[in-house]
C-alpha atoms as a PDB file:
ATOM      1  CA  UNK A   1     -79.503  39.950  53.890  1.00  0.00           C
ATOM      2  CA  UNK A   2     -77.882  37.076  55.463  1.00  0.00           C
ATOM      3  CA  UNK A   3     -75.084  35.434  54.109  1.00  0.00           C
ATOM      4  CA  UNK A   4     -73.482  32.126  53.835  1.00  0.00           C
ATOM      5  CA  UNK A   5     -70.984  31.368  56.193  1.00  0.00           C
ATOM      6  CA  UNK A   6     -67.311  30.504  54.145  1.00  0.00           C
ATOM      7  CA  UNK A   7     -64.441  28.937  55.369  1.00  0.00           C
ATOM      8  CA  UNK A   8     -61.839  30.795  57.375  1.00  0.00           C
ATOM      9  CA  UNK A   9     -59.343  29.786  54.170  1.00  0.00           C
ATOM     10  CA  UNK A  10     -58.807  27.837  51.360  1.00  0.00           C
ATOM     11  CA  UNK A  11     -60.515  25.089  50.276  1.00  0.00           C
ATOM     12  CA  UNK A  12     -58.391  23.358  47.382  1.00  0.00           C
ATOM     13  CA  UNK A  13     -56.015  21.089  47.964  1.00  0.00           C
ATOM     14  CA  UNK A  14     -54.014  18.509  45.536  1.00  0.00           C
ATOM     15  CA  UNK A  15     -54.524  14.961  46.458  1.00  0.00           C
ATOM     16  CA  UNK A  16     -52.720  11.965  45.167  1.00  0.00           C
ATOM     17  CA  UNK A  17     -55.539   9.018  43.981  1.00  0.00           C
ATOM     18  CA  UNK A  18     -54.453   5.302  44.390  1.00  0.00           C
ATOM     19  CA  UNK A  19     -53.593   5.135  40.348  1.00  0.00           C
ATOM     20  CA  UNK A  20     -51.051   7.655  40.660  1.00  0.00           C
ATOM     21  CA  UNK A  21     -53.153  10.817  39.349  1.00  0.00           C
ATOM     22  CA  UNK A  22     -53.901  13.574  41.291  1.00  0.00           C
ATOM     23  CA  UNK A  23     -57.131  15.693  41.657  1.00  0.00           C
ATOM     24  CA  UNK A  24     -58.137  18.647  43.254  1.00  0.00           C
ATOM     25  CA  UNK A  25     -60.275  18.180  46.294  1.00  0.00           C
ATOM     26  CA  UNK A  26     -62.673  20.328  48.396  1.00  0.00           C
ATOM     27  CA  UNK A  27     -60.822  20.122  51.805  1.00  0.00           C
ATOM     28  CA  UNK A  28     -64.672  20.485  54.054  1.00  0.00           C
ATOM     29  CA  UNK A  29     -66.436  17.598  51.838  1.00  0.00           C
ATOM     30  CA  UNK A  30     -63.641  15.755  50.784  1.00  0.00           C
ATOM     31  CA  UNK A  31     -64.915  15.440  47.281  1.00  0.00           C
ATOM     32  CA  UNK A  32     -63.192  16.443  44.038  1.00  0.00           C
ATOM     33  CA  UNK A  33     -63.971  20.645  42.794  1.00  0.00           C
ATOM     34  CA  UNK A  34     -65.333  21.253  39.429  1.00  0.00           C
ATOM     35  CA  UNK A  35     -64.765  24.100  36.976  1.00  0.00           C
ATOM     36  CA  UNK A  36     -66.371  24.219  33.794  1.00  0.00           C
ATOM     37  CA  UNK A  37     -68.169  21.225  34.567  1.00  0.00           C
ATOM     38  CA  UNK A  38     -65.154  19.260  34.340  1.00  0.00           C
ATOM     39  CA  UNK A  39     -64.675  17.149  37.793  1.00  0.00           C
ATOM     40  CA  UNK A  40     -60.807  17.773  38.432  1.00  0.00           C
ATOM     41  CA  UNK A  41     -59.190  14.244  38.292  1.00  0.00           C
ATOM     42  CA  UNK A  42     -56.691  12.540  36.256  1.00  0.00           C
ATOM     43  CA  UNK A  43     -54.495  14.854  36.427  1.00  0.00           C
ATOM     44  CA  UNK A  44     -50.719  15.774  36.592  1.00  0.00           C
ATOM     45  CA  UNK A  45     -49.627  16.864  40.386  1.00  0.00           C
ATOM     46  CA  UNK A  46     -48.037  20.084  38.558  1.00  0.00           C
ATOM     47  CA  UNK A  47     -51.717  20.916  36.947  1.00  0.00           C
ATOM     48  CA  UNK A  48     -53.435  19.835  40.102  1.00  0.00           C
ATOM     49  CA  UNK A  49     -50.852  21.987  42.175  1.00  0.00           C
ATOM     50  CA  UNK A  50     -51.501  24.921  40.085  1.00  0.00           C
ATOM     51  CA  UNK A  51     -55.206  24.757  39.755  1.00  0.00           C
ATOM     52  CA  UNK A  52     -55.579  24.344  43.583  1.00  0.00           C
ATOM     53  CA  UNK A  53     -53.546  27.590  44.073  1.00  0.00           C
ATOM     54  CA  UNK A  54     -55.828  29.430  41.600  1.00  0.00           C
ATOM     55  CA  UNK A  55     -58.942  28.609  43.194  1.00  0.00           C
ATOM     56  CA  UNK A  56     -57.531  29.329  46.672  1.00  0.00           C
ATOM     57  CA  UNK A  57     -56.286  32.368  45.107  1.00  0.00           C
ATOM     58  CA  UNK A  58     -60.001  33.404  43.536  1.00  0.00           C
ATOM     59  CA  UNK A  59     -61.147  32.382  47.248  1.00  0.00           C
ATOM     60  CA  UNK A  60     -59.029  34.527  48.828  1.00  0.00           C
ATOM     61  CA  UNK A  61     -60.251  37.599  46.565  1.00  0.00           C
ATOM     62  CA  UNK A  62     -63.635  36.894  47.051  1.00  0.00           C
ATOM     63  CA  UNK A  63     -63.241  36.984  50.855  1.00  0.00           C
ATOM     64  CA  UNK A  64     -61.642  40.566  50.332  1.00  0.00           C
ATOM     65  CA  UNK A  65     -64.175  41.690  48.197  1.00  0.00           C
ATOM     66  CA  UNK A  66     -67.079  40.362  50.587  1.00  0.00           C
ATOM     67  CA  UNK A  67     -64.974  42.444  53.642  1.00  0.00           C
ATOM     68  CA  UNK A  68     -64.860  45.095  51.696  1.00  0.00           C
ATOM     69  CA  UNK A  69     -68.797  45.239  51.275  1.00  0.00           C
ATOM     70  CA  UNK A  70     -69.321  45.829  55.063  1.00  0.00           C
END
C-alpha cells in the first residue's frame, strides 16, 4: 500500500494577520488549518500559539505511530 508522503516536521505555525489577530497557518500551502470545521483565525497569539503546538504535537505522534508500523 503506498502512502502519502508527510512533511519531515511540523506544519503549524502562528501568524500575525494585518488587523492584529493571529491564525494558525499550514506552513507548505500557506493557508489557514481547520479543526472542527472552524478555519483558525481571529484569534489571540496565546490561543494561536497553543493550538499550533498541539497540532504539531498530534503530527509528531502520528509520524511515530506510522514508523512504528514498518
Amino acid at each position: 500500500m503506498a502512502r502519502r508522503q508527510l512533511t519531515n516536521g511540523p506544519k503549524a505555525a502562528s501568524l500575525r494577520q494585518a488587523d492584529g489577530s493571529w491564525s494558525v497557518f499550514d506552513k507548505e500551502t500557506g493557508l489557514p488549518m481547520e479543526a472542527s470545521g472552524r478555519r483558525l483565525i481571529g484569534l489571540t497569539r496565546k490561543d494561536a500559539d497553543d493550538i499550533a503546538a498541539q497540532l504539531n504535537a498530534a503530527f509528531i505522534d502520528h509520524i511515530s505511530d506510522t514508523n512504528l508500523e514498518q
